[in-house]
C-alpha atoms as a PDB file:
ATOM      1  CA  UNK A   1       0.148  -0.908  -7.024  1.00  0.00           C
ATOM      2  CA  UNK A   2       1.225   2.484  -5.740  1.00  0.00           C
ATOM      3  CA  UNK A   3       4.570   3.797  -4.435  1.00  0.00           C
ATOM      4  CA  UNK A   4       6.173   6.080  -2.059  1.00  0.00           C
ATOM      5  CA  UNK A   5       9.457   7.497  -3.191  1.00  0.00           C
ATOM      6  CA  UNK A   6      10.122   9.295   0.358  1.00  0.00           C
ATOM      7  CA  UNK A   7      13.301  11.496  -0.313  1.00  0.00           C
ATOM      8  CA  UNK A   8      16.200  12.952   1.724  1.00  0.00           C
ATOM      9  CA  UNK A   9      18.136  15.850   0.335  1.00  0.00           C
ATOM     10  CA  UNK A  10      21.923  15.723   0.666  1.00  0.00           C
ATOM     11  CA  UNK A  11      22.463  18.811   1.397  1.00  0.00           C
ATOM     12  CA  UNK A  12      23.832  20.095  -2.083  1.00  0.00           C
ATOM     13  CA  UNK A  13      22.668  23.140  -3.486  1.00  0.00           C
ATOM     14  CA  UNK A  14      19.771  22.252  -5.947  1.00  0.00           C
ATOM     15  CA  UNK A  15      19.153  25.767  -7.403  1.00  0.00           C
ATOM     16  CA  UNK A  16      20.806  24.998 -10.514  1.00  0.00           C
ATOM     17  CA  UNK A  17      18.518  22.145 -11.393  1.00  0.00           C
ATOM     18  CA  UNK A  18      15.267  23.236  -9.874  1.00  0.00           C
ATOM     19  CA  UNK A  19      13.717  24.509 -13.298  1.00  0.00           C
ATOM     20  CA  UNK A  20      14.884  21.261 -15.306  1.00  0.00           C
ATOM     21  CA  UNK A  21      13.967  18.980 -12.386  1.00  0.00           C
ATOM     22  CA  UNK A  22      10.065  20.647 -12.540  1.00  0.00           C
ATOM     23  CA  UNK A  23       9.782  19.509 -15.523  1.00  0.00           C
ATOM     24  CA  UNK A  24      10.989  16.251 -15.539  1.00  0.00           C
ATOM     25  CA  UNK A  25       8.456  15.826 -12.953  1.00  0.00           C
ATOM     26  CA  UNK A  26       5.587  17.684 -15.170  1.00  0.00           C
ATOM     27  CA  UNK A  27       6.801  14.846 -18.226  1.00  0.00           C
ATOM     28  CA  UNK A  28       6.579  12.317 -15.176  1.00  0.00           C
ATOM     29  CA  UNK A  29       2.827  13.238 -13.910  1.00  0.00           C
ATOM     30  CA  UNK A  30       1.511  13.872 -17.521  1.00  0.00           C
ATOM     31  CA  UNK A  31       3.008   9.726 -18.126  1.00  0.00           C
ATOM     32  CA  UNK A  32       0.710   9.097 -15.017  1.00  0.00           C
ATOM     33  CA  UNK A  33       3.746   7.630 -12.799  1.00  0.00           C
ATOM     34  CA  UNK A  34       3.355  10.715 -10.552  1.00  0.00           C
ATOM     35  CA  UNK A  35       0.204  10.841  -9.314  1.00  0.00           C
ATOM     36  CA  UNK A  36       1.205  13.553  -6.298  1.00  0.00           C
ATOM     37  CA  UNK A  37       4.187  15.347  -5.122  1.00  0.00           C
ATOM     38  CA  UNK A  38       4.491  16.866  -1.402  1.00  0.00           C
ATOM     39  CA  UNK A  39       7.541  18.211   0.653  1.00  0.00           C
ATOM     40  CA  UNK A  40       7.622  17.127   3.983  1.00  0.00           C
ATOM     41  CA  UNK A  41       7.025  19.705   6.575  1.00  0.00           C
ATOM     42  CA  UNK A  42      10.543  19.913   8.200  1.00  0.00           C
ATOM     43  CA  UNK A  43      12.001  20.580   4.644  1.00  0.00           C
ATOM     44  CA  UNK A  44      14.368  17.400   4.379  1.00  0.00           C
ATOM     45  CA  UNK A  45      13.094  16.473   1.262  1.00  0.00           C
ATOM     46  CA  UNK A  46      10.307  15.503  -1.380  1.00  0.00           C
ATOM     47  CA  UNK A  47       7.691  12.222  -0.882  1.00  0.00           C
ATOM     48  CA  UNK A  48       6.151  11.370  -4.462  1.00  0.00           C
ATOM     49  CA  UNK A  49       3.109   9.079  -4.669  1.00  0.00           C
ATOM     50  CA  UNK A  50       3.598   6.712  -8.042  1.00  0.00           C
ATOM     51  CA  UNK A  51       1.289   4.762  -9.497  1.00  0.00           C
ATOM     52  CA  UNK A  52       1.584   1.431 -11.805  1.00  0.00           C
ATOM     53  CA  UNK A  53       5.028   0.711 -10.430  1.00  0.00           C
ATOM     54  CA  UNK A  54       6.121  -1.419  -8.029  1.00  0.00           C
ATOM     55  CA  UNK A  55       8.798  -0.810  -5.513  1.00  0.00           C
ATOM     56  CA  UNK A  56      11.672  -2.573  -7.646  1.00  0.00           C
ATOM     57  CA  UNK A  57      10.677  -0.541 -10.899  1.00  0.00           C
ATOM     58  CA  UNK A  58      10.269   2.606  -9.273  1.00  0.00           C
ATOM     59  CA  UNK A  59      13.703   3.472  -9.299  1.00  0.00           C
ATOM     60  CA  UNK A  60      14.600   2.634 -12.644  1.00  0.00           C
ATOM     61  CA  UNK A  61      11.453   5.125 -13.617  1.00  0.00           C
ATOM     62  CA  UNK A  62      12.762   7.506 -11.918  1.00  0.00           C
ATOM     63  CA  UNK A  63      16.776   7.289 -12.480  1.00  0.00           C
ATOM     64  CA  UNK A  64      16.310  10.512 -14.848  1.00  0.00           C
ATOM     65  CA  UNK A  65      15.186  13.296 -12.084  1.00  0.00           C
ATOM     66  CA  UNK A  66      18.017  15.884 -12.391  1.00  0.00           C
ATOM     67  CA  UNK A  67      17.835  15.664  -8.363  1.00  0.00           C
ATOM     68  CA  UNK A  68      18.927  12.047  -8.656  1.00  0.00           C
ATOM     69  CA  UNK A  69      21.576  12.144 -11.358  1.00  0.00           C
ATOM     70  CA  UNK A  70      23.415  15.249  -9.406  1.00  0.00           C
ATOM     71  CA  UNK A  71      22.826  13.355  -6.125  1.00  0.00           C
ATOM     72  CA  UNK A  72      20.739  15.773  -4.493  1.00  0.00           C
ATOM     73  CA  UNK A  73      18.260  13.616  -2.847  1.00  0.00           C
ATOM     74  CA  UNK A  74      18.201   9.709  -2.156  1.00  0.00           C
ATOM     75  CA  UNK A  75      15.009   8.157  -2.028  1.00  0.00           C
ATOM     76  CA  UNK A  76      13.567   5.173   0.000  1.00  0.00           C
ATOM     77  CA  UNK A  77      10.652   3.443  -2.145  1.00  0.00           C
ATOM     78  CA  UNK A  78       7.623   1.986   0.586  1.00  0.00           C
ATOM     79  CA  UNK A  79       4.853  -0.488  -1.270  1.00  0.00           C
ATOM     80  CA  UNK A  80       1.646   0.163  -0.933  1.00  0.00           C
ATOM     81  CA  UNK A  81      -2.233  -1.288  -1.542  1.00  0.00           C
ATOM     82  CA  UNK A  82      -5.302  -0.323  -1.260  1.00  0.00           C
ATOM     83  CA  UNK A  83      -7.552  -2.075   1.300  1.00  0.00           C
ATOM     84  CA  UNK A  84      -9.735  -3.212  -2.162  1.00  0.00           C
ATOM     85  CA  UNK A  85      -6.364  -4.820  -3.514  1.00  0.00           C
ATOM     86  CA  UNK A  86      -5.649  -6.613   0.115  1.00  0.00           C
ATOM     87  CA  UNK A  87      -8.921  -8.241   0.266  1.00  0.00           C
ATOM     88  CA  UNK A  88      -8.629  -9.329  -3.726  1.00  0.00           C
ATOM     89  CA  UNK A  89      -5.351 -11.698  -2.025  1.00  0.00           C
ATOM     90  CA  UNK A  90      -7.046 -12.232   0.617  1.00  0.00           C
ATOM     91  CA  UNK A  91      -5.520 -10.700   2.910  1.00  0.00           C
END
């Protein structure tokens, strides 16, 4: 199962927390729950691709991201499957 945490900022400066927030995400990708992180191209905030979660774990995993716990962005989690997974439902 994969997961996209698509995020909003809230408009609060996040230069305070950007060095301990990359590396909460490093920790994150080297646990293999991030498997990619983009920034959408109008600048209104990060979409992270996770993988092994499911869209009611996924923010529990990530309830420690500095940008979370100083309310800086508010994610909205979107399911995913691969077409393989689909067809082993059969769907």
């Amino acid at each position: 199962m994969h997961v996209l945490a698509i995020g909003t900022m809230t408009g609060k400066d996040i230069a305070p927390h950007l060095e301990a927030e990359g590396r909460r995400v490093a920790e994150l990708r080297d646990e293999g729950l991030i498997e990619g992180v983009f920034l959408k191209t109008d600048r209104s905030g990060p979409v992270l691709l996770l993988g092994g979660v499911g869209a009611q774990e996924a923010p529990r995993r990530l309830a420690g991201l500095p940008f979370l716990e100083e309310d800086l962005v508010t994610f909205e989690y979107v399911e995913l499957e691969t077409l393989a997974e689909r067809q082993q439902r059969g769907g």
